[in-house]
C-alpha atoms as a PDB file:
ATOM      1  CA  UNK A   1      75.806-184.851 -46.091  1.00  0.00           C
ATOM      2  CA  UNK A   2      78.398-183.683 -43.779  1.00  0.00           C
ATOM      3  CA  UNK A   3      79.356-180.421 -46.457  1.00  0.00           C
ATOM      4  CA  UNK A   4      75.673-179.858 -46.324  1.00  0.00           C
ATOM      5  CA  UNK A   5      75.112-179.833 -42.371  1.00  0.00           C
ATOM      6  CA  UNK A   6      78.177-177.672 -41.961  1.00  0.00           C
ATOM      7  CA  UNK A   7      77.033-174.927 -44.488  1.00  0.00           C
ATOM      8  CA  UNK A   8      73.426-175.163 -42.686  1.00  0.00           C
ATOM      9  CA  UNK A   9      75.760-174.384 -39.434  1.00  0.00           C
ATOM     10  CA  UNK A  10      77.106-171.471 -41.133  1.00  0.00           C
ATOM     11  CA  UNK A  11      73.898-170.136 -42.681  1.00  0.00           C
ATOM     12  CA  UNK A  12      71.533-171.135 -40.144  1.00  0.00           C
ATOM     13  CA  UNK A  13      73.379-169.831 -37.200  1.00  0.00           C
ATOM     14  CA  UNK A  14      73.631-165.848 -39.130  1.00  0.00           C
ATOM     15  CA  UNK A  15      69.985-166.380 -39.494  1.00  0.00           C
ATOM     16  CA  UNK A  16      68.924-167.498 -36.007  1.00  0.00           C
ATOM     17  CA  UNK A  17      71.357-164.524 -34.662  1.00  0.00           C
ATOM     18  CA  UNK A  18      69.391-162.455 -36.790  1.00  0.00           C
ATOM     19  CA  UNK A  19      66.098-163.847 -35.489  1.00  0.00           C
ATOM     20  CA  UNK A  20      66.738-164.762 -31.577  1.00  0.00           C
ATOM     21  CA  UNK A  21      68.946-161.116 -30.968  1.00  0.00           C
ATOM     22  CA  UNK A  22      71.829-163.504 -29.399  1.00  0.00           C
ATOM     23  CA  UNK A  23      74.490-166.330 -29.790  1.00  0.00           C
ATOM     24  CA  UNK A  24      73.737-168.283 -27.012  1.00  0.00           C
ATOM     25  CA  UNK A  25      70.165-169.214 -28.243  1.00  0.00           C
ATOM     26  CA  UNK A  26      71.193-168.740 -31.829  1.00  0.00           C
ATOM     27  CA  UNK A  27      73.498-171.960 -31.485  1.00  0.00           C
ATOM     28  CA  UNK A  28      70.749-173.509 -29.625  1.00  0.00           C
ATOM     29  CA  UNK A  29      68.264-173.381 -31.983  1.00  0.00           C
ATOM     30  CA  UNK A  30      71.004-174.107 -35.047  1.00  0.00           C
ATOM     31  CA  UNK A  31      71.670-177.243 -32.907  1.00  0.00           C
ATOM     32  CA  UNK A  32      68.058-178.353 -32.376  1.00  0.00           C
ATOM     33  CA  UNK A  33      67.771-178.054 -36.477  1.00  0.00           C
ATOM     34  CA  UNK A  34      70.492-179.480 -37.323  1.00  0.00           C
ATOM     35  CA  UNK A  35      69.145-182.777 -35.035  1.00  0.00           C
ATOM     36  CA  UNK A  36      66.424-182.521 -37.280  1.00  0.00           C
ATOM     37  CA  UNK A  37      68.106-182.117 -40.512  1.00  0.00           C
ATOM     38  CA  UNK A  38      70.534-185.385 -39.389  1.00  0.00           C
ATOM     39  CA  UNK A  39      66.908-187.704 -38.443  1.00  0.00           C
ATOM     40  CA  UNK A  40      65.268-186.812 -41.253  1.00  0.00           C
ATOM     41  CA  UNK A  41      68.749-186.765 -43.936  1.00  0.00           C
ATOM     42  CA  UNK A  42      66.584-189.345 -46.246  1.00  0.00           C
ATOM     43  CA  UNK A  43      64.228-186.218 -46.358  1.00  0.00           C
ATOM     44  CA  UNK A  44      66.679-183.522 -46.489  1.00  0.00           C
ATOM     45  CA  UNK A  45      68.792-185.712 -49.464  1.00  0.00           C
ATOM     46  CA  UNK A  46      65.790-186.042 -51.460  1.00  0.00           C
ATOM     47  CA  UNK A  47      64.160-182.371 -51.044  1.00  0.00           C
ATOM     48  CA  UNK A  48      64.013-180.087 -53.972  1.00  0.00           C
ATOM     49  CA  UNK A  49      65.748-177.512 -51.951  1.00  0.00           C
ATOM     50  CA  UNK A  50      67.837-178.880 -49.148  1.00  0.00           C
ATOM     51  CA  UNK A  51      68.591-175.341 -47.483  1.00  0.00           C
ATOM     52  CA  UNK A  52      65.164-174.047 -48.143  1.00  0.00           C
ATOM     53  CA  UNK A  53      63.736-176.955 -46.024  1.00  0.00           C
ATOM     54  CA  UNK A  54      66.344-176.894 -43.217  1.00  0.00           C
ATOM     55  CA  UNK A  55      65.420-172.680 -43.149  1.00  0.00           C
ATOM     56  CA  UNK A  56      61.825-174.014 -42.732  1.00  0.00           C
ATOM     57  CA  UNK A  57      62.887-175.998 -40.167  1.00  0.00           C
ATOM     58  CA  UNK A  58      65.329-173.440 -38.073  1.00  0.00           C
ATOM     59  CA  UNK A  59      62.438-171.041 -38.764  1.00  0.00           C
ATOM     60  CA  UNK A  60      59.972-173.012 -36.804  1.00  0.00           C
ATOM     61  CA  UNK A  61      62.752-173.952 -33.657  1.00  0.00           C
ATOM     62  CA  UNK A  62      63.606-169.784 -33.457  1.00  0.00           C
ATOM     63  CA  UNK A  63      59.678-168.869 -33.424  1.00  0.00           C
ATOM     64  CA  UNK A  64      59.221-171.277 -30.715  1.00  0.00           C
ATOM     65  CA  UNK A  65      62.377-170.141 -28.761  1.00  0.00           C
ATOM     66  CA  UNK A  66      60.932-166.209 -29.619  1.00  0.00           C
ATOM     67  CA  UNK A  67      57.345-167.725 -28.040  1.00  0.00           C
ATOM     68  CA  UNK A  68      59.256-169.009 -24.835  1.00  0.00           C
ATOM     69  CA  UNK A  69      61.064-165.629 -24.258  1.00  0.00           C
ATOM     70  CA  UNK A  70      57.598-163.240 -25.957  1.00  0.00           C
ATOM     71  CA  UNK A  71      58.357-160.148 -23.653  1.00  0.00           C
ATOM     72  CA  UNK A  72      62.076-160.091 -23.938  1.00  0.00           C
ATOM     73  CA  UNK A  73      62.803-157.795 -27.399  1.00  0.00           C
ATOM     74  CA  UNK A  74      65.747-158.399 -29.480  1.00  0.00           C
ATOM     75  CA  UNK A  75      68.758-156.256 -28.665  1.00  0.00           C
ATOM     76  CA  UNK A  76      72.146-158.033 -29.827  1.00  0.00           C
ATOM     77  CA  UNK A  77      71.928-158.883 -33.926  1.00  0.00           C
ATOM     78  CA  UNK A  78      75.297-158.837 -35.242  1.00  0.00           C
ATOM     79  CA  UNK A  79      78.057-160.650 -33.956  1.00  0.00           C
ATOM     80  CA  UNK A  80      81.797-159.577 -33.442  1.00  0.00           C
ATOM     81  CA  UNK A  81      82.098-158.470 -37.006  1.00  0.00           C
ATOM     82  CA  UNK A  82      80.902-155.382 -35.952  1.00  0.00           C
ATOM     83  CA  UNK A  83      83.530-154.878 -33.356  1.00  0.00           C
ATOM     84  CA  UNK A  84      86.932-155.852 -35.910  1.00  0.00           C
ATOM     85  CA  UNK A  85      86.784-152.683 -37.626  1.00  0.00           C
ATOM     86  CA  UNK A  86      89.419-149.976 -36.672  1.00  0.00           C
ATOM     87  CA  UNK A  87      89.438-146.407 -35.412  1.00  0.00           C
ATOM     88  CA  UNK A  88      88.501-143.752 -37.523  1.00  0.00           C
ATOM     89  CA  UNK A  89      86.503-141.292 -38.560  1.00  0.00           C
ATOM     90  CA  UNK A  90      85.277-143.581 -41.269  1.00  0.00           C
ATOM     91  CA  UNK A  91      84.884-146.714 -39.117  1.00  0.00           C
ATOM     92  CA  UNK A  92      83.099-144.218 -36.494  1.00  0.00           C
ATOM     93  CA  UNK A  93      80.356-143.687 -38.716  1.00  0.00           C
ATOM     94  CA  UNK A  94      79.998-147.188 -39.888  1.00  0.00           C
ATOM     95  CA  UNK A  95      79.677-148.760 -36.479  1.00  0.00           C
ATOM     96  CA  UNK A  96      76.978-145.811 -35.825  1.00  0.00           C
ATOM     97  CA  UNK A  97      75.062-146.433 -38.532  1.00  0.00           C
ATOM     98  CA  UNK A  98      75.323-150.181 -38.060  1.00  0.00           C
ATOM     99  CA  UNK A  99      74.465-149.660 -34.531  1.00  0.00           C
ATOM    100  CA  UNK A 100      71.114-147.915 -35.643  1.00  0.00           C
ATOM    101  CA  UNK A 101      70.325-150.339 -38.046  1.00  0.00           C
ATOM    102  CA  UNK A 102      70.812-153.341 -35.389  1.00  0.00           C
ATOM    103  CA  UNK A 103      68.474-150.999 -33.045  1.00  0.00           C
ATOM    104  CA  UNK A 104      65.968-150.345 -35.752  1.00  0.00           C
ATOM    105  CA  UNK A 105      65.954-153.933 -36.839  1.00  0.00           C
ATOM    106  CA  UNK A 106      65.373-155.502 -33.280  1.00  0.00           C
ATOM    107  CA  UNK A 107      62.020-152.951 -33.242  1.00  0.00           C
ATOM    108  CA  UNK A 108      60.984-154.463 -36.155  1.00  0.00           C
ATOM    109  CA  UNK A 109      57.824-156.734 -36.364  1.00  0.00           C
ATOM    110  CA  UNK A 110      59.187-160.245 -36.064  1.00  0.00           C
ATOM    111  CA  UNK A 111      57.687-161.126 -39.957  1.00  0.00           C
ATOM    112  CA  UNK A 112      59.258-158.258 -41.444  1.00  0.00           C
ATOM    113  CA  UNK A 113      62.911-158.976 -39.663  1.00  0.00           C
ATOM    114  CA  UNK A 114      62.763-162.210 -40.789  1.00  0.00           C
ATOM    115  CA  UNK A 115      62.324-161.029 -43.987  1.00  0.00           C
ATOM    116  CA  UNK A 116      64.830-158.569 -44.367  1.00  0.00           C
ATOM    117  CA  UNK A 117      67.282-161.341 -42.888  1.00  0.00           C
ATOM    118  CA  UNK A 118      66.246-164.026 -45.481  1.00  0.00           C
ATOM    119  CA  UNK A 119      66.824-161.950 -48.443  1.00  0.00           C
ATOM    120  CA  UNK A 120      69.336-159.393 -47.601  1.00  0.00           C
ATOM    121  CA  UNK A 121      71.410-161.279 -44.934  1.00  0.00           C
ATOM    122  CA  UNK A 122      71.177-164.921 -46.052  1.00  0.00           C
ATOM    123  CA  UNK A 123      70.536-163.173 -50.123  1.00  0.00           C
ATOM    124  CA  UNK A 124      67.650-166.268 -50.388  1.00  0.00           C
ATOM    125  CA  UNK A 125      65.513-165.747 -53.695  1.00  0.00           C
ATOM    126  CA  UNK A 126      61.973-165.020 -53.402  1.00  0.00           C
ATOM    127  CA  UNK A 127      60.861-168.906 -54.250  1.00  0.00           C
ATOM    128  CA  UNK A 128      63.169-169.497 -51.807  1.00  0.00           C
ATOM    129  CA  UNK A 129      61.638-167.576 -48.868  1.00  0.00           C
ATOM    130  CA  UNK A 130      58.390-168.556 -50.161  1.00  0.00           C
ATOM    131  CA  UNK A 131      59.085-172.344 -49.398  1.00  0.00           C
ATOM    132  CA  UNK A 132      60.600-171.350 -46.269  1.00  0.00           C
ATOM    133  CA  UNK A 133      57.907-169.408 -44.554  1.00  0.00           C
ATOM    134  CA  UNK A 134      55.374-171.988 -46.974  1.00  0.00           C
ATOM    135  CA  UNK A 135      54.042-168.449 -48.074  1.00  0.00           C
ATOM    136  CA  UNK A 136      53.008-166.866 -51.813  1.00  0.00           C
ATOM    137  CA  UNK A 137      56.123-165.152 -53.751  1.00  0.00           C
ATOM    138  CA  UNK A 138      53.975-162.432 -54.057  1.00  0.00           C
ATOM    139  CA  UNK A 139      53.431-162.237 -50.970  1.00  0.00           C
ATOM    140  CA  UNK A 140      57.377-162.623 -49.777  1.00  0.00           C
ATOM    141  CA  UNK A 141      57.919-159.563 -52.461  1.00  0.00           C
ATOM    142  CA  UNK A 142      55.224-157.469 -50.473  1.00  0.00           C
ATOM    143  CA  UNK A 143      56.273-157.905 -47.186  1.00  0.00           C
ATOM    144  CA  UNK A 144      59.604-157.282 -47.970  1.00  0.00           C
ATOM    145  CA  UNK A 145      58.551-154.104 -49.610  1.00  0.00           C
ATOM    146  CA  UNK A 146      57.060-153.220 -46.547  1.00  0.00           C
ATOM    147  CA  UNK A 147      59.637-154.291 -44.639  1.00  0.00           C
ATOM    148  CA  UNK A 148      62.277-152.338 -46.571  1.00  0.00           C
ATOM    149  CA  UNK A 149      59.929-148.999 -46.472  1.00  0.00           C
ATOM    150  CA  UNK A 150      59.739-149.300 -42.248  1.00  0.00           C
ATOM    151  CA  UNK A 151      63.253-150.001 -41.759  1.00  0.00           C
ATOM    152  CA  UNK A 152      64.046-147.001 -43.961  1.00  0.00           C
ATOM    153  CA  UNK A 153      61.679-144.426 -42.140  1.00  0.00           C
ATOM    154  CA  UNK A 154      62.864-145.535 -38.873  1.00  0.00           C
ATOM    155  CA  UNK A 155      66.426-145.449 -40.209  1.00  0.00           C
ATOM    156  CA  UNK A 156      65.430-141.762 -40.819  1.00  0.00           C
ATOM    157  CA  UNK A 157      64.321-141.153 -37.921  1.00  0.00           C
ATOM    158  CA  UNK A 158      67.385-142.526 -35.489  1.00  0.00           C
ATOM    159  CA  UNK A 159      70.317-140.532 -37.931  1.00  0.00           C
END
């Protein structure tokens, strides 16, 4: 159990950055799920999917932290990984486009964000998503279509 609670650390906390916009509440919300995860570990040890329930679960703590905090938008989504590579041209152009995509993410509609996190960031498989957000595959595949297709406009737009 204690492997599994430290890879939901890992996982979840990439995720809630990804969702929340910053560490600080990021680590909170990681920390209120992985309470939950540790009260309920009969639950978590006999779910089909351990991660995809605890994702359910940090899902559900970073909507309610984004419904405490509805005005404030998104700004900071990636972490000091970012900021390690070195100067050059090369590395210029990198950090600019990953500043635009951190920009153009944060504008985002909060559904399609958290899709493009779950499968692209977190690389979660479509069933998996589904029993995350306790939504249709279909469904995931469609909004992340449409998540993939705004992103990329808006991308076009900012470069």
């Amino acid at each position: 159990m204690t492997t599994l609670m430290e890879t939901f650390q890992r996982q979840g906390f990439v995720f809630a950055v990804y969702m929340l916009g910053n560490a600080d509440d990021a680590a909170d919300a990681v920390q209120d799920g992985l309470s939950a995860a540790w009260n309920h570990r009969d639950v978590v040890r006999s779910a089909h999917d351990p991660t995809a329930w605890f994702f359910r679960v940090l899902r559900n703590k970073c909507v309610d932290r984004l419904r405490e905090r509805s005005k404030r938008r998104t700004e900071e989504l990636f972490d000091a990984a970012d900021q390690r590579a070195s100067d050059g041209e090369s590395d210029a152009a990198r950090r600019e486009l990953a500043e635009a995509l951190r920009v153009e993410l944060s504008k985002l509609d909060p559904v399609h964000r958290e899709m493009l996190v779950l499968r692209d960031v977190q690389g979660m498989s479509y069933a998996q998503i589904a029993d995350v957000l306790s939504i249709p595959a279909g469904t995931v595949m469609s909004r992340l279509h449409r998540a993939r297709m705004t992103l990329r406009d808006r991308l076009k737009g900012a470069l």
